[in-house]
Protein backbone atom coordinates (compact mmCIF):
# COMPACT_ATOMS: atom_id res chain seq x y z
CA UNK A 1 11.71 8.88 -9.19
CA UNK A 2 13.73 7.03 -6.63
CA UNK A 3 14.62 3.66 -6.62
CA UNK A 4 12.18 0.76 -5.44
CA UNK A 5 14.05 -1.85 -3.22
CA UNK A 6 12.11 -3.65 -0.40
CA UNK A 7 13.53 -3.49 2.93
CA UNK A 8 13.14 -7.26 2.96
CA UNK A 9 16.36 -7.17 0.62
CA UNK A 10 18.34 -4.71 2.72
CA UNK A 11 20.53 -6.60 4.51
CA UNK A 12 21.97 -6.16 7.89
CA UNK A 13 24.86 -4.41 7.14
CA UNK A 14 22.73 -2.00 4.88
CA UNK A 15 20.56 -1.39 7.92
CA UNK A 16 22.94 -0.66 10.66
CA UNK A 17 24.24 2.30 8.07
CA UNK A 18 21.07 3.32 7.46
CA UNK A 19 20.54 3.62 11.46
CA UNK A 20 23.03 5.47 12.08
CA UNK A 21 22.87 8.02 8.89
CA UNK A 22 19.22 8.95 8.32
CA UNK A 23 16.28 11.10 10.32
CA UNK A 24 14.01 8.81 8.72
CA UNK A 25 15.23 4.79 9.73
CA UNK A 26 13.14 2.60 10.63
CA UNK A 27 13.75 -1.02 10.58
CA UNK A 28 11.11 -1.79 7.85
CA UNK A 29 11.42 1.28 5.49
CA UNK A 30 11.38 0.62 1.81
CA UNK A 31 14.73 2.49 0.51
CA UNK A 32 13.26 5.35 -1.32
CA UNK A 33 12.68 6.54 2.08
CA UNK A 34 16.17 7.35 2.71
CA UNK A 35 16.55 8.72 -0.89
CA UNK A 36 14.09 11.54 0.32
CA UNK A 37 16.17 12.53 3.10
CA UNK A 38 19.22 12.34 1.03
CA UNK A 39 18.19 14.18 -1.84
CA UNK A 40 16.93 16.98 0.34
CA UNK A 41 20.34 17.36 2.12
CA UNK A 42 22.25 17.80 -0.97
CA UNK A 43 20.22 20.77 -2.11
CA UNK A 44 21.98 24.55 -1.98
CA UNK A 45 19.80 26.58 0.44
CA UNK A 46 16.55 27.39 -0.99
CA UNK A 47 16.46 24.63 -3.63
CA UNK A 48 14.12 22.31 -4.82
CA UNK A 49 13.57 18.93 -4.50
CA UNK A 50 10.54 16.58 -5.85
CA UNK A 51 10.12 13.03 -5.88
CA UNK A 52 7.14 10.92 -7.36
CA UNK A 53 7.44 8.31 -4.84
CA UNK A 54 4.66 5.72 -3.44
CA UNK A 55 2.17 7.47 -0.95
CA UNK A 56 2.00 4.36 1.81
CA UNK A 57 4.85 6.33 3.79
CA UNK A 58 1.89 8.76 4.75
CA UNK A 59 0.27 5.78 6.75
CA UNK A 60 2.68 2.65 7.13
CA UNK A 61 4.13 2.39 10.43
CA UNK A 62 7.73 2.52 8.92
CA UNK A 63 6.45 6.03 7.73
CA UNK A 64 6.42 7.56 11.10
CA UNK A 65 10.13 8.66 11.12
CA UNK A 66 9.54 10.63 7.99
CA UNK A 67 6.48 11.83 8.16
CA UNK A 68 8.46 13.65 11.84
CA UNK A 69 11.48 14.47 9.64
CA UNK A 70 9.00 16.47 6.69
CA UNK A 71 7.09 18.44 9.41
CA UNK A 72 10.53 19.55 10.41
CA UNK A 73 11.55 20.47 6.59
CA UNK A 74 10.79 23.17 4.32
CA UNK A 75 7.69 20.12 2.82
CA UNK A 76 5.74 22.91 0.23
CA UNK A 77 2.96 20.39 -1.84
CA UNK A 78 1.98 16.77 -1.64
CA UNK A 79 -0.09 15.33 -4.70
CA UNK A 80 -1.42 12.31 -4.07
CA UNK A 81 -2.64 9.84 -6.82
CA UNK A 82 -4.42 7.41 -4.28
CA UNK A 83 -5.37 4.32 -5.59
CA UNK A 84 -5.51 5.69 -9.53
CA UNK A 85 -3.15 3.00 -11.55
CA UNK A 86 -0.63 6.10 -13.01
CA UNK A 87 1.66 3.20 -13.95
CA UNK A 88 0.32 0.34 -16.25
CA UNK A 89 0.84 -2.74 -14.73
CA UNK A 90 2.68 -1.73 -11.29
CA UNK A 91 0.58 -1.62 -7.96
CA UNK A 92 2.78 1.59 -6.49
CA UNK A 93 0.10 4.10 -6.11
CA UNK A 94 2.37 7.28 -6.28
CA UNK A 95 2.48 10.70 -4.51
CA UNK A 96 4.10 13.59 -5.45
CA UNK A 97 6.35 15.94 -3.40
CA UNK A 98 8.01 19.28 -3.53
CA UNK A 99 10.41 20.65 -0.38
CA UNK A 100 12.23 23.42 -0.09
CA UNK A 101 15.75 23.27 1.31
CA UNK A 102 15.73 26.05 4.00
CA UNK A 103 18.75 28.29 4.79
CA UNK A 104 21.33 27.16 7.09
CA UNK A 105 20.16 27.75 10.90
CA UNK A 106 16.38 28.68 9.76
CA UNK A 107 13.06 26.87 11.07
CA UNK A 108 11.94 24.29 8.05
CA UNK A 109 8.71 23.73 10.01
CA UNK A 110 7.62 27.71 10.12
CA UNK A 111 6.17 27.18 6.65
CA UNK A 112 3.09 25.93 8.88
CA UNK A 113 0.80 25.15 5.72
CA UNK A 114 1.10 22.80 2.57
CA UNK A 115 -0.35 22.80 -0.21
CA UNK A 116 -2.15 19.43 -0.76
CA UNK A 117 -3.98 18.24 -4.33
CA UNK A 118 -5.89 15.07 -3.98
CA UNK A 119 -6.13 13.47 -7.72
CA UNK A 120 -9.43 11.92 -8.57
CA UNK A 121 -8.85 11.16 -12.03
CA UNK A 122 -6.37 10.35 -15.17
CA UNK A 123 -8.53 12.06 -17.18
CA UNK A 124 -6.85 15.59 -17.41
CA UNK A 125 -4.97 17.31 -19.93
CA UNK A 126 -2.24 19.19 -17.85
CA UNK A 127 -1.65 18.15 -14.39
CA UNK A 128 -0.44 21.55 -12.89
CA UNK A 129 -3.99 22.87 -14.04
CA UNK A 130 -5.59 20.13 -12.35
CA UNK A 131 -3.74 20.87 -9.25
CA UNK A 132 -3.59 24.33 -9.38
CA UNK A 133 -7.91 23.69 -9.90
CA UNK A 134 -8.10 21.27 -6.97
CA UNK A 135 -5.76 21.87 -4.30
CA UNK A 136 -6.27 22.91 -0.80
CA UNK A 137 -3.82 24.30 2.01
CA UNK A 138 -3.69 22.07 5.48
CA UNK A 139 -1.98 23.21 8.26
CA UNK A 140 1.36 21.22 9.43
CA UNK A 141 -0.47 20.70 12.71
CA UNK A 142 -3.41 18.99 11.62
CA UNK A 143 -0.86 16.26 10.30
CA UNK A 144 -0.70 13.58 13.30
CA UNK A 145 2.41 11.95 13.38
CA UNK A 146 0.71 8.49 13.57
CA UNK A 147 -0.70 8.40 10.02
CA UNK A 148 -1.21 11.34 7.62
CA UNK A 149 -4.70 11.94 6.37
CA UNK A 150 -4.74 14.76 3.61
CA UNK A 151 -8.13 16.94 4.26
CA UNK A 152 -9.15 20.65 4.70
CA UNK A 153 -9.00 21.79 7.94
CA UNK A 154 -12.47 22.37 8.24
CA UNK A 155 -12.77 18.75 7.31
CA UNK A 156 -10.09 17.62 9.96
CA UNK A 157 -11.91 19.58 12.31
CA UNK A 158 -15.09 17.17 11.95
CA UNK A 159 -12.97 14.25 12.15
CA UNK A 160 -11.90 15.16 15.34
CA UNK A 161 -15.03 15.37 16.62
CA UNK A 162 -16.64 12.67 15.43
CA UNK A 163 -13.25 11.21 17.04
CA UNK A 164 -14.45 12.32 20.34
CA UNK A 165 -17.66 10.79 20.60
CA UNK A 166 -16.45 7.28 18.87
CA UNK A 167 -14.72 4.54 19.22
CA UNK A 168 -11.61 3.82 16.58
CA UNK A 169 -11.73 0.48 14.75
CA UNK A 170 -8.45 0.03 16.54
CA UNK A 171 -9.70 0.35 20.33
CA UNK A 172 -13.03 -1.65 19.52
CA UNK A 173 -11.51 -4.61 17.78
CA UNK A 174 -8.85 -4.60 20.85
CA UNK A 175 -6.07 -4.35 18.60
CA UNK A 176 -6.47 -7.47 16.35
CA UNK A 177 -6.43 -6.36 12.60
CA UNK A 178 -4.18 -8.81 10.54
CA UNK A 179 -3.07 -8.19 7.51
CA UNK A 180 -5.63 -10.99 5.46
CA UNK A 181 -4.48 -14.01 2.68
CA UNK A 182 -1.86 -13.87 0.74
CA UNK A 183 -1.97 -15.44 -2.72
CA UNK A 184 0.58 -17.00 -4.90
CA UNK A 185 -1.21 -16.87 -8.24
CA UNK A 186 -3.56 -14.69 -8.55
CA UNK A 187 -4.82 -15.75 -12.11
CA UNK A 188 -5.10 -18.90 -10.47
CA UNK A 189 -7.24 -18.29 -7.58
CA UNK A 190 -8.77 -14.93 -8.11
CA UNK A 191 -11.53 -15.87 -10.46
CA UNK A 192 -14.84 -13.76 -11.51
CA UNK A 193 -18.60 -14.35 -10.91
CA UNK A 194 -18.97 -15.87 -14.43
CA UNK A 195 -16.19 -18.75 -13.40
CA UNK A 196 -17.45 -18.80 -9.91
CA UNK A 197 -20.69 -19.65 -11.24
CA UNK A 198 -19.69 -21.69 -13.84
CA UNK A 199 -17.62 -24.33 -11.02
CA UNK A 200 -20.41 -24.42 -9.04
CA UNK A 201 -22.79 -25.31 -11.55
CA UNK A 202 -20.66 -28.58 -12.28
CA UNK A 203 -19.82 -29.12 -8.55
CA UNK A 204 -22.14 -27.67 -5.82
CA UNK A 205 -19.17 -28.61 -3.05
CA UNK A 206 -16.97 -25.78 -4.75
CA UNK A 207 -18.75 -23.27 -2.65
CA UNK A 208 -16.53 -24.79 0.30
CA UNK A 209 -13.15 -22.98 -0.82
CA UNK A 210 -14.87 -20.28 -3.07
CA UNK A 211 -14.54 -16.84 -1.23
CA UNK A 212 -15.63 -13.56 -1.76
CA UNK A 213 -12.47 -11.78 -2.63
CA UNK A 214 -11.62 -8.58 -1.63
CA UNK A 215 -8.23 -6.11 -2.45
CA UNK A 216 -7.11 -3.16 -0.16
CA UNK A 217 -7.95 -1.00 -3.25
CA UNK A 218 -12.03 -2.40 -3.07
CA UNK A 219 -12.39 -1.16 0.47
CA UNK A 220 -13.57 2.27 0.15
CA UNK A 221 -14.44 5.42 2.96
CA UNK A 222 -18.27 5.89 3.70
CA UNK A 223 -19.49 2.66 1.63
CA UNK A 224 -19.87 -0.61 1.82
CA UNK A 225 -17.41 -2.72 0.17
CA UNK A 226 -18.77 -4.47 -3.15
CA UNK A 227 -16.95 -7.91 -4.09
CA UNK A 228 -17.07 -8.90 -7.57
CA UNK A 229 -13.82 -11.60 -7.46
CA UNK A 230 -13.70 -14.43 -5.97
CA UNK A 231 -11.37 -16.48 -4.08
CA UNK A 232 -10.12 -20.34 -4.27
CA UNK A 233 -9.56 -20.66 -0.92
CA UNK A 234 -6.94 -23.41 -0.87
CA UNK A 235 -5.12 -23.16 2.07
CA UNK A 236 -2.77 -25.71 3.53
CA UNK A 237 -4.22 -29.25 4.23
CA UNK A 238 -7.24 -28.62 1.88
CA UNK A 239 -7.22 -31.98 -0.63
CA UNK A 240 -7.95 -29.78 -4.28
CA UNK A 241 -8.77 -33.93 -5.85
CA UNK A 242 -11.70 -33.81 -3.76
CA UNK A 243 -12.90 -30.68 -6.00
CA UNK A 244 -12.74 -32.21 -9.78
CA UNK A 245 -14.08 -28.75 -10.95
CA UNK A 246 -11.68 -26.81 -9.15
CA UNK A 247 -8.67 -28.96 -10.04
CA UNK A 248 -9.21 -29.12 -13.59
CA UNK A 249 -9.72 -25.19 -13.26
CA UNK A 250 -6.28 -25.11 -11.68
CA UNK A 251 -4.31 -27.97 -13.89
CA UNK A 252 -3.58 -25.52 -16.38
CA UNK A 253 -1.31 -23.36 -14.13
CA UNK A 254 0.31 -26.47 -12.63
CA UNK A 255 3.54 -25.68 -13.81
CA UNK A 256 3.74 -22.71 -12.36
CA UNK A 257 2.56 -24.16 -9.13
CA UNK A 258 5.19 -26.97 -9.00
CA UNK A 259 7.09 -26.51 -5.95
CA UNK A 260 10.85 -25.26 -6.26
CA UNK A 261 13.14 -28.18 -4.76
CA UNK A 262 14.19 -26.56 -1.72
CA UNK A 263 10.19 -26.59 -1.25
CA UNK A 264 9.18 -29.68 -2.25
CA UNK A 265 9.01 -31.79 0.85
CA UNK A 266 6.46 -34.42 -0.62
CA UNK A 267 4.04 -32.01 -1.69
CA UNK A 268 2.56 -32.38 -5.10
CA UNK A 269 1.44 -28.77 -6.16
CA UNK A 270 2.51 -25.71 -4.20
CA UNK A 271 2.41 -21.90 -4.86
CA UNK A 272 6.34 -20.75 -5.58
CA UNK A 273 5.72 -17.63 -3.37
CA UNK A 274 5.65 -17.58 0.62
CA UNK A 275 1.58 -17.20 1.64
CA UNK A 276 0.76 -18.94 -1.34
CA UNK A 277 -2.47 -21.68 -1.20
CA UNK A 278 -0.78 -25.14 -0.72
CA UNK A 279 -2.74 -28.71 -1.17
CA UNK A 280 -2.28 -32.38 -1.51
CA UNK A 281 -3.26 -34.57 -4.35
């Protein structure tokens, strides 16, 4: 289990080593990254290394100059957790991976399959019987370098044609996805349908900054997504005293919503974190 420092904390200096030391830099990378490639490289020939480490390396864009260096490397088994909370109270959803160190001067890539396990549930007794029930071998070469997306091959195969004949949400939406709200306090403004309802009840003109409310974790492959949060959609310039219901929802978290000083330029309430919902009294 590698360490878990945001690249946002990296500094420069950190960086330009990084750069000129790893495969597997890029300019946004999360450090565990480099502790992969690291780790591997200190191995005797035909070792083993294994890492439970988050899976969004298999899809980030940072995640490009690994997922080149593992095709290259002797990468045996991937288990990925997906969105399953293995950790009580942390959001990493983890992935677990096992590479062989090949010999000096040898091809890591001619191991051209992996073995790949795709965990659906906590609800096992022994993990290396659930994998050793559930796993499936994909071929290095049905791993696009762009984004890793762990399927059969028959699978892949179908992807690729449906591929052919569509149009990715990419191309049709010319490029614009954004990366949505960010909150501050999310016991603050993430609220249920019983609260939702119960604001509006007292105050019809709540509905104004009440949003449906959805995580990356609620959007789900071949169904529709199915809100049952809610968001108090506060965003900068919104006046929360013209919402009595809403403000006395929110005065018990106004100490947390005070303002650091650096921040406080003459605002009244103000989430501490960047992103965070920000009104005047």
């Amino acid at each position: 289990n590698p360490p878990y420092v945001r690249q946002e904390i990296l500094g420069p200096r950190f960086k330009e080593y990084a750069r000129k030391s790893f495969a597997t830099y890029a300019g946004t990378a999360d450090l565990y990254t480099y502790f992969i490639e690291k780790g591997v490289s200190l191995l005797t020939p035909d070792g083993l290394f294994s890492y439970i480490v988050a899976n969004k390396w298999m899809r980030a864009n940072y995640g490009e100059p690994l997922r080149l260096w593992l095709k290259s490397q002797g990468l045996e088994e991937i288990t990925d957790f997906g969105d399953l909370p293995v950790f009580k109270g942390a959001t990493t959803y983890p992935c677990i991976l096992r590479i062989r160190k090949t010999s000096p001067g040898s091809d890591g890539a001619s191991r051209s399959k992996v073995d790949v396990s795709l965990i659906r549930s906590l609800d096992f007794r022994d993990l290396s019987e659930y994998v050793g029930a559930n796993s499936f071998f994909m071929t290095k070469s049905g791993l696009d370098d762009k984004g890793w997306s762990l399927v059969a091959d028959s699978s892949r195969r179908l992807l690729d044609k449906i591929l052919s004949v569509g149009i990715p949400l990419e191309n049709y939406v010319q490029g614009k996805i954004f990366r949505g709200v960010l909150t501050g306090l999310n016991e603050a403004f993430v609220i249920d349908q019983e609260t939702r309802e119960n604001l509006v009840r007292k105050d019809r003109k709540s509905t104004e900054i009440i949003k449906p409310f959805l995580a990356g974790r609620d959007i789900k492959r071949y169904s529709p997504p199915i809100s049952n949060k809610y968001l108090i959609f506060s965003r900068r310039g919104i006046k929360i005293s013209e919402y009595p219901t809403i403000y006395e929802h929110l005065l018990p978290y106004k100490n947390k919503l005070i303002p650091r000083p650096e921040d406080w330029k003459g605002k009244e309430w103000q989430g501490r974190k960047p992103g965070a919902y920000q009104w005047y009294e």
